[in-house]
Protein backbone atom coordinates (compact mmCIF):
# COMPACT_ATOMS: atom_id res chain seq x y z
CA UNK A 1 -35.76 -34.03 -17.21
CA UNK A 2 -33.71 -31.92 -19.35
CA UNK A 3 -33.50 -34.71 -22.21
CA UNK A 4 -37.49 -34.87 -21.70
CA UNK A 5 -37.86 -31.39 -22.31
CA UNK A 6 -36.04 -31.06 -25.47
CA UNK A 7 -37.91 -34.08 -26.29
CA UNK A 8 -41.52 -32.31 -25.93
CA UNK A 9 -39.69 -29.21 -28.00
CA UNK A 10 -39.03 -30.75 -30.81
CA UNK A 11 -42.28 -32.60 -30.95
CA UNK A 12 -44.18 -29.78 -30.82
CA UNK A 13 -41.71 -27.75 -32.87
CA UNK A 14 -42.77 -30.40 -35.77
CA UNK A 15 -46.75 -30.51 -34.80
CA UNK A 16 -47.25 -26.99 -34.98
CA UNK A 17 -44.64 -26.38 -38.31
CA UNK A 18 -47.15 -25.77 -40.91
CA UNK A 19 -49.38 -23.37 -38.96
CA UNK A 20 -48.18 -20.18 -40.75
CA UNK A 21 -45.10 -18.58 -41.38
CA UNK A 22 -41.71 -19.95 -40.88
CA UNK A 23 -40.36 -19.27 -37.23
CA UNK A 24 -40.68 -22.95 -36.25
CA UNK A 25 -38.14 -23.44 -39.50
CA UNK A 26 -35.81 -21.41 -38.27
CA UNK A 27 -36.17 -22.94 -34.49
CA UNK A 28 -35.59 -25.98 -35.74
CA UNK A 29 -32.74 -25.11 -38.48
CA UNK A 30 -31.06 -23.95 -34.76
CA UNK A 31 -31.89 -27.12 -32.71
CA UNK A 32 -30.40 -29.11 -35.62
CA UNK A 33 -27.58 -26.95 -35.67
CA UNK A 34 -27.30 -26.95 -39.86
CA UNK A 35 -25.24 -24.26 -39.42
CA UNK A 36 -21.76 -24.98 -39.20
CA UNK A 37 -19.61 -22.16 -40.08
CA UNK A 38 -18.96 -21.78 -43.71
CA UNK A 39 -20.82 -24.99 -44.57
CA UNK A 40 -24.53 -26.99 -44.08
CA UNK A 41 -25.01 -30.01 -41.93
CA UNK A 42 -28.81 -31.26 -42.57
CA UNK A 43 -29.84 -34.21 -40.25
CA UNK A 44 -31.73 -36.97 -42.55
CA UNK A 45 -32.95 -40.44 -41.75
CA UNK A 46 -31.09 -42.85 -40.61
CA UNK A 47 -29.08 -41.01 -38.41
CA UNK A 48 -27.18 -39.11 -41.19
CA UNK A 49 -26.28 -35.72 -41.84
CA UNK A 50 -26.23 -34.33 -45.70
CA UNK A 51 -22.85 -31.64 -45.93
CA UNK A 52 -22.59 -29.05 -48.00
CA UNK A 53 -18.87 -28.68 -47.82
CA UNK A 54 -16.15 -28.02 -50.25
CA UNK A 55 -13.99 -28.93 -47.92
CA UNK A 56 -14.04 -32.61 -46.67
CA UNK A 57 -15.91 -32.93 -43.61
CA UNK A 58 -14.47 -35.20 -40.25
CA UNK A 59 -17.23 -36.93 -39.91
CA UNK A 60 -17.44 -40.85 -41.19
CA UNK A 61 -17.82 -39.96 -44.79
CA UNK A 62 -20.72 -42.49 -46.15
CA UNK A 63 -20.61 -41.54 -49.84
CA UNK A 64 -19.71 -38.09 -51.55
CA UNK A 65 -20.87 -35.98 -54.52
CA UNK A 66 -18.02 -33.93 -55.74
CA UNK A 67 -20.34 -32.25 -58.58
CA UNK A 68 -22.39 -31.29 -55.45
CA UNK A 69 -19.97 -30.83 -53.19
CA UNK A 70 -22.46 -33.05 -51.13
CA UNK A 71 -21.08 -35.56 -48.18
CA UNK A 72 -23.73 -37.96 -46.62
CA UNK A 73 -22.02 -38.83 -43.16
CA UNK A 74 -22.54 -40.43 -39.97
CA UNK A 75 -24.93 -38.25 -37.40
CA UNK A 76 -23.57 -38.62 -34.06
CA UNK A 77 -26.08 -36.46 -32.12
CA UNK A 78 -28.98 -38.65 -33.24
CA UNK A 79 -31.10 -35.95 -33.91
CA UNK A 80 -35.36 -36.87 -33.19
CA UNK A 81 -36.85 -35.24 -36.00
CA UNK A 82 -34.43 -35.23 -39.34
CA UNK A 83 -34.95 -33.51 -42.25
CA UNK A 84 -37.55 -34.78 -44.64
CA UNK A 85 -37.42 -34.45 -48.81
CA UNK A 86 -41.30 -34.30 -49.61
CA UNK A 87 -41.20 -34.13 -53.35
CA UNK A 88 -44.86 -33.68 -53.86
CA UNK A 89 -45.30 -29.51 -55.08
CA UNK A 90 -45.00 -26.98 -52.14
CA UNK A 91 -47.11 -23.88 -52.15
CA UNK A 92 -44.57 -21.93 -50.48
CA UNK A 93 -41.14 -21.59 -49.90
CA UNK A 94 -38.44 -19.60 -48.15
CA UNK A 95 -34.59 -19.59 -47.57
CA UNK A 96 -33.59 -19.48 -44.17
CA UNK A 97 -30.67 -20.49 -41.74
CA UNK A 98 -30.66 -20.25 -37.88
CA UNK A 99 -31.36 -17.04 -37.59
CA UNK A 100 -33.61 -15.58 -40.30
CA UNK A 101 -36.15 -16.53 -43.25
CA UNK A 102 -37.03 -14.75 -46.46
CA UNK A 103 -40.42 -16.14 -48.26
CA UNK A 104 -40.04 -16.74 -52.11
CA UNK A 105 -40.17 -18.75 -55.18
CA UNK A 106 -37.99 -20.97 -57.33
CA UNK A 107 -37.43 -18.32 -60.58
CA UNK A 108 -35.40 -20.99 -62.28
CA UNK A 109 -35.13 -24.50 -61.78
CA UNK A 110 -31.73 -26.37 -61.89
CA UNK A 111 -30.91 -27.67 -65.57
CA UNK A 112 -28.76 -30.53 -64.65
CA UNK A 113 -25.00 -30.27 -63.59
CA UNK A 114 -23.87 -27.09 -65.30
CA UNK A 115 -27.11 -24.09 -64.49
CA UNK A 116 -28.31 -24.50 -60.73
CA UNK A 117 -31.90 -22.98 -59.99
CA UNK A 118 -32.71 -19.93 -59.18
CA UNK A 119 -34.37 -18.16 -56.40
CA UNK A 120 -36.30 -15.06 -56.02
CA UNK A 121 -34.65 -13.79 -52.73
CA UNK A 122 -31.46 -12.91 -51.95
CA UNK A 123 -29.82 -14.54 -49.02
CA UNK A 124 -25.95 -15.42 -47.69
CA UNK A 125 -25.40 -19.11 -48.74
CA UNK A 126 -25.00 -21.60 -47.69
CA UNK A 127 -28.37 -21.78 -46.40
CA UNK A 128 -31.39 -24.38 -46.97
CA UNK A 129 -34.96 -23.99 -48.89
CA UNK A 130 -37.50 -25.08 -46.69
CA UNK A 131 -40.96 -25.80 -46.97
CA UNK A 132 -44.02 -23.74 -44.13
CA UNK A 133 -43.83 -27.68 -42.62
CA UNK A 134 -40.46 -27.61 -42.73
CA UNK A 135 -39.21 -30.08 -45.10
CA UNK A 136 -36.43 -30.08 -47.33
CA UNK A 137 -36.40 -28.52 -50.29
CA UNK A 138 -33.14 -27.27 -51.69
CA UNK A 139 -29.79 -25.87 -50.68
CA UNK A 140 -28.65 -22.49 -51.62
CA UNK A 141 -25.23 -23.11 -52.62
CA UNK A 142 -22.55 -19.95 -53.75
CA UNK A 143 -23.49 -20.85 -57.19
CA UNK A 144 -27.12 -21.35 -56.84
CA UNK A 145 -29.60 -23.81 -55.94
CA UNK A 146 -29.39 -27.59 -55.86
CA UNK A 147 -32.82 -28.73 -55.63
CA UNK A 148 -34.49 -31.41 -54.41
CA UNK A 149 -34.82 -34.06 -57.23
CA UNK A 150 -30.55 -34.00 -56.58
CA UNK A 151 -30.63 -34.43 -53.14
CA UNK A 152 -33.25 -37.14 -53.25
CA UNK A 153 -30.69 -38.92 -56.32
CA UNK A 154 -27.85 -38.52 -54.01
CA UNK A 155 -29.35 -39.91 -51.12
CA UNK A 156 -30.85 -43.35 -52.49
CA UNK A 157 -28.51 -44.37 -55.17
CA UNK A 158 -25.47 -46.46 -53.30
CA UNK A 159 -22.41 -43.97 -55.60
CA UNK A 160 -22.80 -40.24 -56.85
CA UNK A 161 -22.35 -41.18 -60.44
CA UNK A 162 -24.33 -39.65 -63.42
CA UNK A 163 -25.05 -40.58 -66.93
CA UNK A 164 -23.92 -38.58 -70.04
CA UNK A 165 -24.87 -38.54 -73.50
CA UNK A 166 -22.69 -36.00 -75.06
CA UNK A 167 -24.39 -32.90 -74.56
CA UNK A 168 -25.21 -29.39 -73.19
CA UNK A 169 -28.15 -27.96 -73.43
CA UNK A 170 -30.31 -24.36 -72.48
CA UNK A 171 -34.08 -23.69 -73.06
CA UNK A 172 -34.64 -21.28 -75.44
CA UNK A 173 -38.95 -20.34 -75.98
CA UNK A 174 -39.94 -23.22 -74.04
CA UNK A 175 -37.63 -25.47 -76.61
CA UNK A 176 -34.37 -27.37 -75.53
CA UNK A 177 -31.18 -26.87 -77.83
CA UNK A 178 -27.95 -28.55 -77.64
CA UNK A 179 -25.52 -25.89 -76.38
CA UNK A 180 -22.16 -27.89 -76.56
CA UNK A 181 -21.40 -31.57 -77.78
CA UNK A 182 -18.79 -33.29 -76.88
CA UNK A 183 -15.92 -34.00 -79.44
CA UNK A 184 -14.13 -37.07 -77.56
CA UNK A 185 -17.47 -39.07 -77.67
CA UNK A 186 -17.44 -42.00 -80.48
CA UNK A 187 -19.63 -41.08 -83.28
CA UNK A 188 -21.71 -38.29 -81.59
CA UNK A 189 -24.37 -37.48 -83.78
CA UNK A 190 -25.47 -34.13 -81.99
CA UNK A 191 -24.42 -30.48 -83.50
CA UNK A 192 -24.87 -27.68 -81.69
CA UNK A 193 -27.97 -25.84 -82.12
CA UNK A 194 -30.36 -29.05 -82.43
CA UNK A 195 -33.61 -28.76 -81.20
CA UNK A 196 -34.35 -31.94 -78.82
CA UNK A 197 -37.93 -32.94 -79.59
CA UNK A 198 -38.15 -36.02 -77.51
CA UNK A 199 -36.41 -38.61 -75.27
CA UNK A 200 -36.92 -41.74 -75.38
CA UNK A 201 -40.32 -41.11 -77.29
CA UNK A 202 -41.76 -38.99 -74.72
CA UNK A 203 -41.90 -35.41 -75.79
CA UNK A 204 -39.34 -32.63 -74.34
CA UNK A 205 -41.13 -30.92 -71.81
CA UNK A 206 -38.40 -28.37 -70.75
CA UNK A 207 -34.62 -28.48 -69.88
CA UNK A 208 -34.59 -28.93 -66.32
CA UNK A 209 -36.05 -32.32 -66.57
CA UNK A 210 -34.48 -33.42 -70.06
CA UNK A 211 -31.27 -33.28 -67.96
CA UNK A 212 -32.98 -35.10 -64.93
CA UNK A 213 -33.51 -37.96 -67.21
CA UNK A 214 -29.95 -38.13 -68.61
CA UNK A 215 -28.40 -37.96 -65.47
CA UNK A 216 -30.10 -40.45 -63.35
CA UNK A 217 -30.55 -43.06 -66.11
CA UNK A 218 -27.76 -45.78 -65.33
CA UNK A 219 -24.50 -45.68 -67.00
CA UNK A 220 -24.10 -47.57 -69.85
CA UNK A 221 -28.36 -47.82 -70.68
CA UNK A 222 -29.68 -47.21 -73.90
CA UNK A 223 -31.56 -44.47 -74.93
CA UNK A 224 -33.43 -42.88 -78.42
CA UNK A 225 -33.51 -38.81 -78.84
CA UNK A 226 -35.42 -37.51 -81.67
CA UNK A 227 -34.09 -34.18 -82.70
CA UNK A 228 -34.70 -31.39 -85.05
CA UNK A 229 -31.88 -29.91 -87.18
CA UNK A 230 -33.35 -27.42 -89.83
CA UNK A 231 -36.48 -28.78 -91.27
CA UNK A 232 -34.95 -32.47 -91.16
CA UNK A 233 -36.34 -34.70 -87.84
CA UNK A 234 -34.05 -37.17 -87.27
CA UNK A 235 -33.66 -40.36 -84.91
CA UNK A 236 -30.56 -41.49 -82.54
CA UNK A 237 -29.64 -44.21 -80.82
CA UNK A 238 -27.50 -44.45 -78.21
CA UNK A 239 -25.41 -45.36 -75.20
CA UNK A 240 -24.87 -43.94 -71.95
CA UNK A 241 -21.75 -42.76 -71.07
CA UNK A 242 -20.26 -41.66 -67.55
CA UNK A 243 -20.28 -37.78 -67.00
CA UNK A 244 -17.00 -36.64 -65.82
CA UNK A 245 -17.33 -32.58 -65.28
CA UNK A 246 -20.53 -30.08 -63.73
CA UNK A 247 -21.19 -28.92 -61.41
CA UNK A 248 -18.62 -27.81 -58.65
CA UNK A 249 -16.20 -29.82 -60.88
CA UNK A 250 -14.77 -28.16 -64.28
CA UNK A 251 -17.08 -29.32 -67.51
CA UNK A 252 -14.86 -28.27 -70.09
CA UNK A 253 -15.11 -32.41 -72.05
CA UNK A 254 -11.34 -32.46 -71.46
CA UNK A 255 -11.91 -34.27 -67.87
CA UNK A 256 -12.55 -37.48 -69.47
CA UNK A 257 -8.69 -36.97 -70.63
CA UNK A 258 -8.16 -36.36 -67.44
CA UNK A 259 -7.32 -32.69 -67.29
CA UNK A 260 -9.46 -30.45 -64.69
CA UNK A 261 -9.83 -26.49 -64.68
CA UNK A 262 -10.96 -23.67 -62.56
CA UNK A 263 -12.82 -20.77 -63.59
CA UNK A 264 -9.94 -18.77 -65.43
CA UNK A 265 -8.87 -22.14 -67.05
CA UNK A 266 -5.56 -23.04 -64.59
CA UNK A 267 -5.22 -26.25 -64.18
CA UNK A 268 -6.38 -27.45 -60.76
CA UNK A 269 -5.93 -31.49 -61.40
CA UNK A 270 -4.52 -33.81 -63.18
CA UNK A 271 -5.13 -38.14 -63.66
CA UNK A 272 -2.54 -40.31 -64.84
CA UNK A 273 -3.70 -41.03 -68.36
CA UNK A 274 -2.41 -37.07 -68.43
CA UNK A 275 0.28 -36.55 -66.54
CA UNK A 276 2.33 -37.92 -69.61
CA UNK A 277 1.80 -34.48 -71.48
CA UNK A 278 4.11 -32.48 -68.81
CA UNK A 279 1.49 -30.10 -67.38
CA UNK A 280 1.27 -28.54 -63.91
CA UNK A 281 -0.78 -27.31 -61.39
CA UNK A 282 -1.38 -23.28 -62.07
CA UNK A 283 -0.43 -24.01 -66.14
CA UNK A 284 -3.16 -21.46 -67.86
CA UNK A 285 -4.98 -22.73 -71.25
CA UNK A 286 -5.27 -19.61 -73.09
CA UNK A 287 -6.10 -20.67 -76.59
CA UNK A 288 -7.82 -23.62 -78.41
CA UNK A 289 -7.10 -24.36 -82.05
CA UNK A 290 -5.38 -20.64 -82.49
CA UNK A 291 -9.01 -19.38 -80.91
CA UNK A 292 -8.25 -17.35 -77.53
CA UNK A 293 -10.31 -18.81 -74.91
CA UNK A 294 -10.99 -17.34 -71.32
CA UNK A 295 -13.42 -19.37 -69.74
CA UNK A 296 -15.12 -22.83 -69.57
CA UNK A 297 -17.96 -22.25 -71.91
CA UNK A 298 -15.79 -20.53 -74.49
CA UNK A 299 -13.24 -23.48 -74.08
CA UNK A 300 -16.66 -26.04 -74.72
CA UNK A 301 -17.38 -23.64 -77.52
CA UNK A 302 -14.15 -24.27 -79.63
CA UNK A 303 -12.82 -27.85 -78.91
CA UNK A 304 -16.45 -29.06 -79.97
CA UNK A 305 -15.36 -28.47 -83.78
CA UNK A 306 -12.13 -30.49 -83.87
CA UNK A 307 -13.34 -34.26 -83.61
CA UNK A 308 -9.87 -35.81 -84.58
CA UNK A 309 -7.77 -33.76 -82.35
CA UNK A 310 -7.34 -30.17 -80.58
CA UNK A 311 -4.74 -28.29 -80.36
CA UNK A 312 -4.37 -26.35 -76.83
CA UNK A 313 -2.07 -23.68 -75.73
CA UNK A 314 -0.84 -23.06 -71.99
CA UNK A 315 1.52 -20.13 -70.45
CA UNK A 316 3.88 -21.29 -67.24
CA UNK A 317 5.55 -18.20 -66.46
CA UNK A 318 5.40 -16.23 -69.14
CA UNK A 319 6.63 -19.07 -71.31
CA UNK A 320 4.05 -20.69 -74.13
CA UNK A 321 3.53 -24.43 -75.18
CA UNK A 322 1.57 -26.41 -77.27
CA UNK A 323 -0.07 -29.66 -76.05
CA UNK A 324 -2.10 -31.81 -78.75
CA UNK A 325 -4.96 -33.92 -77.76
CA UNK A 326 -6.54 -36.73 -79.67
């Protein structure tokens, strides 16, 4: 009887969602029980649960986003009405966990791995954006909000893996520019400060999907980007490449050596291709090619200009060393 009744709850919990305001979100944000301490666990299809975790999860991991910090995992409880993505446009909005809702709007959409959206309420995160029929659409992380388009990628493509083609970029008067290109890619033809004009000869709409494009597109594909650099328009073709940093995950282009950061440059990982160059964990970076550096974008800033090699400074205890990179 019991099983029955919770049965008939959720049913009508899902029949009645979209009938105004957002109490039958939060309702069912509770019976789903995404809220699991200091992290999100969103029942989908299939019985799977999407985590937000930075910390790994002990559920049966299925697959795992470390730029997102996402985990797809086995749902145990079997819940009856998961979580849908409906990525047609909502009219409205709001953040909300188990306990509360705030109605708002997406200020700033997510441009790819290294700006996540914005939204126009403040709330504690992690929490989830839902539409008023109580679909998915976003998480609020701690640095802002992965939207949908993401967690749609990350749930239908078999590995979290993302394309790269050896830039950063911001929207600037409804124009994309290359913020940052990276140094260790062969023959790179981008310079900062290029306006991207179009993408595989569709036109630039904006940044947020520019980067969408990049991203998804399989590794290794080929792509043209026409580009505008002073009054000159030219023409590239290129490769693919697999994107190493964004995200939760340093982006500083040294990751493809195999060197990882956190936000005050330490060193928080190394691979093996690296380990060779006698860093350790906690080592600081605190200057690139004689240029003081103090955080990620400044570090993208500087090694950008030095294609043949960079020359990078640490501190260990008050003691200095050099480490060259080629």
């Amino acid at each position: 009887m019991l099983r029955l009744f919770i049965i008939l709850h959720l049913f009508f919990l899902n029949v009645y969602a979209c009938k105004g305001g957002y109490d039958f979100c939060i309702q069912k944000a509770k019976d789903a029980k995404i809220m699991r301490q200091s992290f999100l666990s969103i029942p989908v299809q299939n019985n799977q649960r999407i985590v937000f975790s930075h910390k790994k999860p002990k559920s049966k991991i299925l697959k795992y986003d470390p730029f997102l910090s996402l985990y797809l995992v086995a749902d145990k409880e079997h819940f009856v009405y998961p979580y849908d993505l409906n990525m047609r446009l909502q009219l409205g909005t709001a953040v909300l966990n188990n306990k509360t809702a705030k109605e708002g709007k997406m200020l700033q959409h997510q441009i790819g791995l290294n700006f996540f959206g914005k939204y126009s309420q403040k709330f504690p995160a992690p929490a989830i954006i839902s539409s008023s029929c109580c679909s998915l659409e976003a998480i609020l992380s701690d640095k802002g909000v992965i939207e949908k388009e993401y967690l749609h990628y990350f749930l239908t493509t078999k590995k979290a893996r993302y394309a790269d083609i050896g830039i950063r970029v911001h929207e600037k008067n409804k124009q994309v520019f290359v913020d940052a290109s990276d140094p260790f890619m062969p023959d790179n033809p981008f310079k900062v400060g290029d306006c991207i004009i179009e993408y595989d000869t569709k036109r630039v709409e904006n940044a947020a999907s520019l980067m969408r494009k990049i991203l998804f597109a399989p590794v290794g594909s080929k792509h043209t980007v026409k580009i505008k650099r002073g009054a000159a328009f030219l023409t590239f073709a290129l490769q693919s490449r697999k994107r190493y940093g964004g995200g939760f995950v340093s982006d500083t282009f040294l990751e493809q050596k195999g060197i990882y950061f956190d936000e005050a440059l330490h060193v928080s990982k190394t691979e093996k291709d690296f380990q060779n160059y006698g860093l350790k964990i906690g080592d600081r970076l605190i200057q690139v090619n004689g240029v003081p550096v103090s955080n990620q974008n400044e570090l993208r800033k500087y090694i950008e200009n030095f294609k043949d090699y960079s020359s990078l400074l640490f501190e260990r205890n008050n003691f200095q060393f050099f480490v060259k990179i080629k």
